[in-house]
N, C-alpha and C. Protein backbone atom coordinates (compact mmCIF):
# COMPACT_ATOMS: atom_id res chain seq x y z
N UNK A 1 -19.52 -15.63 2.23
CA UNK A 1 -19.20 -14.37 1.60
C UNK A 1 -18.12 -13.66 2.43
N UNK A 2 -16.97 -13.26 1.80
CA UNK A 2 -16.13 -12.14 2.72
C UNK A 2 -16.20 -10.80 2.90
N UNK A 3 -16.14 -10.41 3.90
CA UNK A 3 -16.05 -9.31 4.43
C UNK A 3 -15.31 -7.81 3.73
N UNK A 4 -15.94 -7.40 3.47
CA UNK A 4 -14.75 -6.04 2.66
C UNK A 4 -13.98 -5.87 3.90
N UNK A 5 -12.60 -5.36 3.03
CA UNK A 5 -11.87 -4.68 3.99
C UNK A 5 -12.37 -3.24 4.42
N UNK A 6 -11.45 -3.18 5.16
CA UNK A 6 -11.88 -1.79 6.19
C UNK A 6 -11.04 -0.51 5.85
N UNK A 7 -9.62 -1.15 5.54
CA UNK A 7 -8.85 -0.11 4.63
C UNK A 7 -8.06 -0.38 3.76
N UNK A 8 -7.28 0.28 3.32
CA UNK A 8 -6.25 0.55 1.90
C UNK A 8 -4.75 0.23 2.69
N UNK A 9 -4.06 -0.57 1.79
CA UNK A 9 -2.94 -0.10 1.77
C UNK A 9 -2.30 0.52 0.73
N UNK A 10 -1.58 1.34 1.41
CA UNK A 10 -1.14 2.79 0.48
C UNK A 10 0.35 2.77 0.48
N UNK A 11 1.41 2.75 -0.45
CA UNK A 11 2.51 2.94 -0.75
C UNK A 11 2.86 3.53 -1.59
N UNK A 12 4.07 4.81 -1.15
CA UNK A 12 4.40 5.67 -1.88
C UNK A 12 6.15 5.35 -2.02
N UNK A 13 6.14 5.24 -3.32
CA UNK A 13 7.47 4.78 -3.66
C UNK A 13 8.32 6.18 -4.61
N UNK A 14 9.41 6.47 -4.53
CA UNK A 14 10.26 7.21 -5.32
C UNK A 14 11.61 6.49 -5.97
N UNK A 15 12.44 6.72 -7.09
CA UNK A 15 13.29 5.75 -7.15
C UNK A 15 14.58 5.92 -6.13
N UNK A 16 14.66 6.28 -4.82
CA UNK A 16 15.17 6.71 -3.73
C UNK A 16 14.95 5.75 -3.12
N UNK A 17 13.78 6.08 -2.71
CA UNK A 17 13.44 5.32 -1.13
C UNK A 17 12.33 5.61 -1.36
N UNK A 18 11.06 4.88 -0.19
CA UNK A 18 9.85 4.54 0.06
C UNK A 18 9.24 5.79 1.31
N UNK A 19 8.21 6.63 0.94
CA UNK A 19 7.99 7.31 1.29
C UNK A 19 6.92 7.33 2.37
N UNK A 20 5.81 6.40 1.74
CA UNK A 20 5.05 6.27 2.92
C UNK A 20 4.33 4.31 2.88
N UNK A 21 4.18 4.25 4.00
CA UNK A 21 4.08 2.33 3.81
C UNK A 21 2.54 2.73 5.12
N UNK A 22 1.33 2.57 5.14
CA UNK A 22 0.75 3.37 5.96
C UNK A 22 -0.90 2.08 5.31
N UNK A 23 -1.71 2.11 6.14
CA UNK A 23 -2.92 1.54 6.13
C UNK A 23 -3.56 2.22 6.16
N UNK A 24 -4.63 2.93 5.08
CA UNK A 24 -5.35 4.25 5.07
C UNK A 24 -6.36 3.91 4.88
N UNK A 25 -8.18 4.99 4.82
CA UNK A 25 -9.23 4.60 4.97
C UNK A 25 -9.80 5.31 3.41
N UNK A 26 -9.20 6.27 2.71
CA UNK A 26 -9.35 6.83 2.06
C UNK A 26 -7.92 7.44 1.23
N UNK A 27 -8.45 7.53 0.02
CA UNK A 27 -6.89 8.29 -1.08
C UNK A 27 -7.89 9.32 -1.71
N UNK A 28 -7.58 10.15 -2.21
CA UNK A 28 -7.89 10.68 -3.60
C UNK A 28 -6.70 11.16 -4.54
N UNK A 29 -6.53 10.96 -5.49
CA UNK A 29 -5.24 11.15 -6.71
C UNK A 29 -5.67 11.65 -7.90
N UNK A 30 -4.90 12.88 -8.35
CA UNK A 30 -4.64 13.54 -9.37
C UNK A 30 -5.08 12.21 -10.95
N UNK A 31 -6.15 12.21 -11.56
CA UNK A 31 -5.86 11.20 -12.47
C UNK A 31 -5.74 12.17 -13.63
N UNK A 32 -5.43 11.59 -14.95
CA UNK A 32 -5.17 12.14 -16.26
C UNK A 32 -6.40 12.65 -16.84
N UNK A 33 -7.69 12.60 -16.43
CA UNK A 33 -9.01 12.86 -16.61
C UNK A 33 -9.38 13.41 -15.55
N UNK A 34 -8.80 13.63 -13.92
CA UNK A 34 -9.38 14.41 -13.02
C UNK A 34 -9.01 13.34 -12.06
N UNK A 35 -9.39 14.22 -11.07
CA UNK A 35 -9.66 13.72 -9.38
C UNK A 35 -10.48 12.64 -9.26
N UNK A 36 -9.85 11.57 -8.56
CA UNK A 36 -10.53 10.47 -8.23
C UNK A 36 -10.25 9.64 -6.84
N UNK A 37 -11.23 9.70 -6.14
CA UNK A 37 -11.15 8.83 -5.20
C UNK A 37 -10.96 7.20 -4.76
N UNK A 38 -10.29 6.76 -4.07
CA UNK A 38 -10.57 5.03 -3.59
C UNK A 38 -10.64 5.04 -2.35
N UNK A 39 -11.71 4.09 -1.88
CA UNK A 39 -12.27 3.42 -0.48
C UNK A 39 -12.10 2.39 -0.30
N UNK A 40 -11.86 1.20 0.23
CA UNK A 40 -11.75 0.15 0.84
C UNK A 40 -12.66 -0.92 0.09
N UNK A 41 -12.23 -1.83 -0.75
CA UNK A 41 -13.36 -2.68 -1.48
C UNK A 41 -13.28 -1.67 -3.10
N UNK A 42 -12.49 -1.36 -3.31
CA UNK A 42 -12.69 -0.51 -4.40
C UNK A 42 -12.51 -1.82 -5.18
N UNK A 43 -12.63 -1.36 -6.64
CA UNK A 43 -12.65 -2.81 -7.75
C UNK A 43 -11.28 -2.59 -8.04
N UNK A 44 -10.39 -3.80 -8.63
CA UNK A 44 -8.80 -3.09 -8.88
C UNK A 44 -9.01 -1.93 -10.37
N UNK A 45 -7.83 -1.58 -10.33
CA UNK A 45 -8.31 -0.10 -11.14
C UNK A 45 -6.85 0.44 -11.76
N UNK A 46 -6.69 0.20 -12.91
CA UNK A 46 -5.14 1.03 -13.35
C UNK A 46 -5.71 2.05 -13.84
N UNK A 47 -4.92 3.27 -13.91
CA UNK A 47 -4.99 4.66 -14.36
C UNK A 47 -3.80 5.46 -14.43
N UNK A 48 -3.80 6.32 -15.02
CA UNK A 48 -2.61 6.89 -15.45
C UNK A 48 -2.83 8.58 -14.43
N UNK A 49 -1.74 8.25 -13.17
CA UNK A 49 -1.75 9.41 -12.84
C UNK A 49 -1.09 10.74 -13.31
N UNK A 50 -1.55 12.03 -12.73
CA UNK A 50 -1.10 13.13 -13.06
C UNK A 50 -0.52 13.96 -11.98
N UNK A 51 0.56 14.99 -12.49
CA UNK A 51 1.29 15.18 -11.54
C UNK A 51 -0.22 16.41 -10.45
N UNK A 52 0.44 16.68 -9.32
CA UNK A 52 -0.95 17.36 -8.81
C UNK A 52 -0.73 17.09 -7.49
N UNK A 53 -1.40 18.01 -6.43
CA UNK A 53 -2.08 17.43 -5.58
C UNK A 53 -2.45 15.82 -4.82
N UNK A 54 -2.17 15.73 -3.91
CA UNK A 54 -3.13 14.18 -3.39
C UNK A 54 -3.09 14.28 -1.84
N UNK A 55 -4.45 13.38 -1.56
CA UNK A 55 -4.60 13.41 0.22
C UNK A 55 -5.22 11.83 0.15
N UNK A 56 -4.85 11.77 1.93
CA UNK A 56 -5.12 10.25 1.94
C UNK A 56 -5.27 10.55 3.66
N UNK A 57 -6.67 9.46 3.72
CA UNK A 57 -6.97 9.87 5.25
C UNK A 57 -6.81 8.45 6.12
N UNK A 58 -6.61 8.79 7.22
CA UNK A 58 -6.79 7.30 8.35
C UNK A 58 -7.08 8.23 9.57
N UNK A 59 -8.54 7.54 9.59
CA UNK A 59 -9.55 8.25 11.08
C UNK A 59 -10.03 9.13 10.66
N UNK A 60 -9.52 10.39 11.69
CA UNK A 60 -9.81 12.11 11.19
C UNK A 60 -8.84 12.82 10.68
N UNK A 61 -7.84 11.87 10.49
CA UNK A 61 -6.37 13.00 10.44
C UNK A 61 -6.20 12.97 8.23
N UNK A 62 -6.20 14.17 7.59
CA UNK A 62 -6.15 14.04 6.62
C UNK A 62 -4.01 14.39 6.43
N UNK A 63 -3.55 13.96 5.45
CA UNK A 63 -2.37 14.55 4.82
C UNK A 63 -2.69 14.95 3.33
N UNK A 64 -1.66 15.30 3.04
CA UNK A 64 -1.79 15.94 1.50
C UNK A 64 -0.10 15.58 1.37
N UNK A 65 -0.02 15.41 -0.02
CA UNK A 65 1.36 15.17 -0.41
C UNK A 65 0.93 15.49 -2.11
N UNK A 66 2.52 16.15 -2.49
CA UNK A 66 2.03 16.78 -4.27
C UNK A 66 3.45 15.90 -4.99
């Protein structure tokens, strides 16, 4: 049996440039039905985000980006 992972990788892309490239333990994102979280081992998952708010943690340190 394998091991869940431990974290996320998280990439934030613009049609610019790449904003954040980062190994995180936690997201939560604006969805089209509400706020929703992902953890590590999450099931894969498409959804249609909304503009809004979002935070994404690694350790204790939280960010927020809108």
């Amino acid at each position: 049996m394998a091991a869940l992972p431990t974290s996320l990788r998280l990439e934030f892309v613009t049609p610019a440039q790449a904003i954040v490239h980062e190994e995180v333990d936690e997201v939560q994102l604006p969805g089209e039905e509400g706020y929703f979280g992902v953890l590590p081992g999450h099931a894969p998952l498409l959804a249609t985000l909304s503009t809004g708010a979002m935070w994404y943690r690694k350790g204790t340190e939280t960010r927020y980006a809108f």
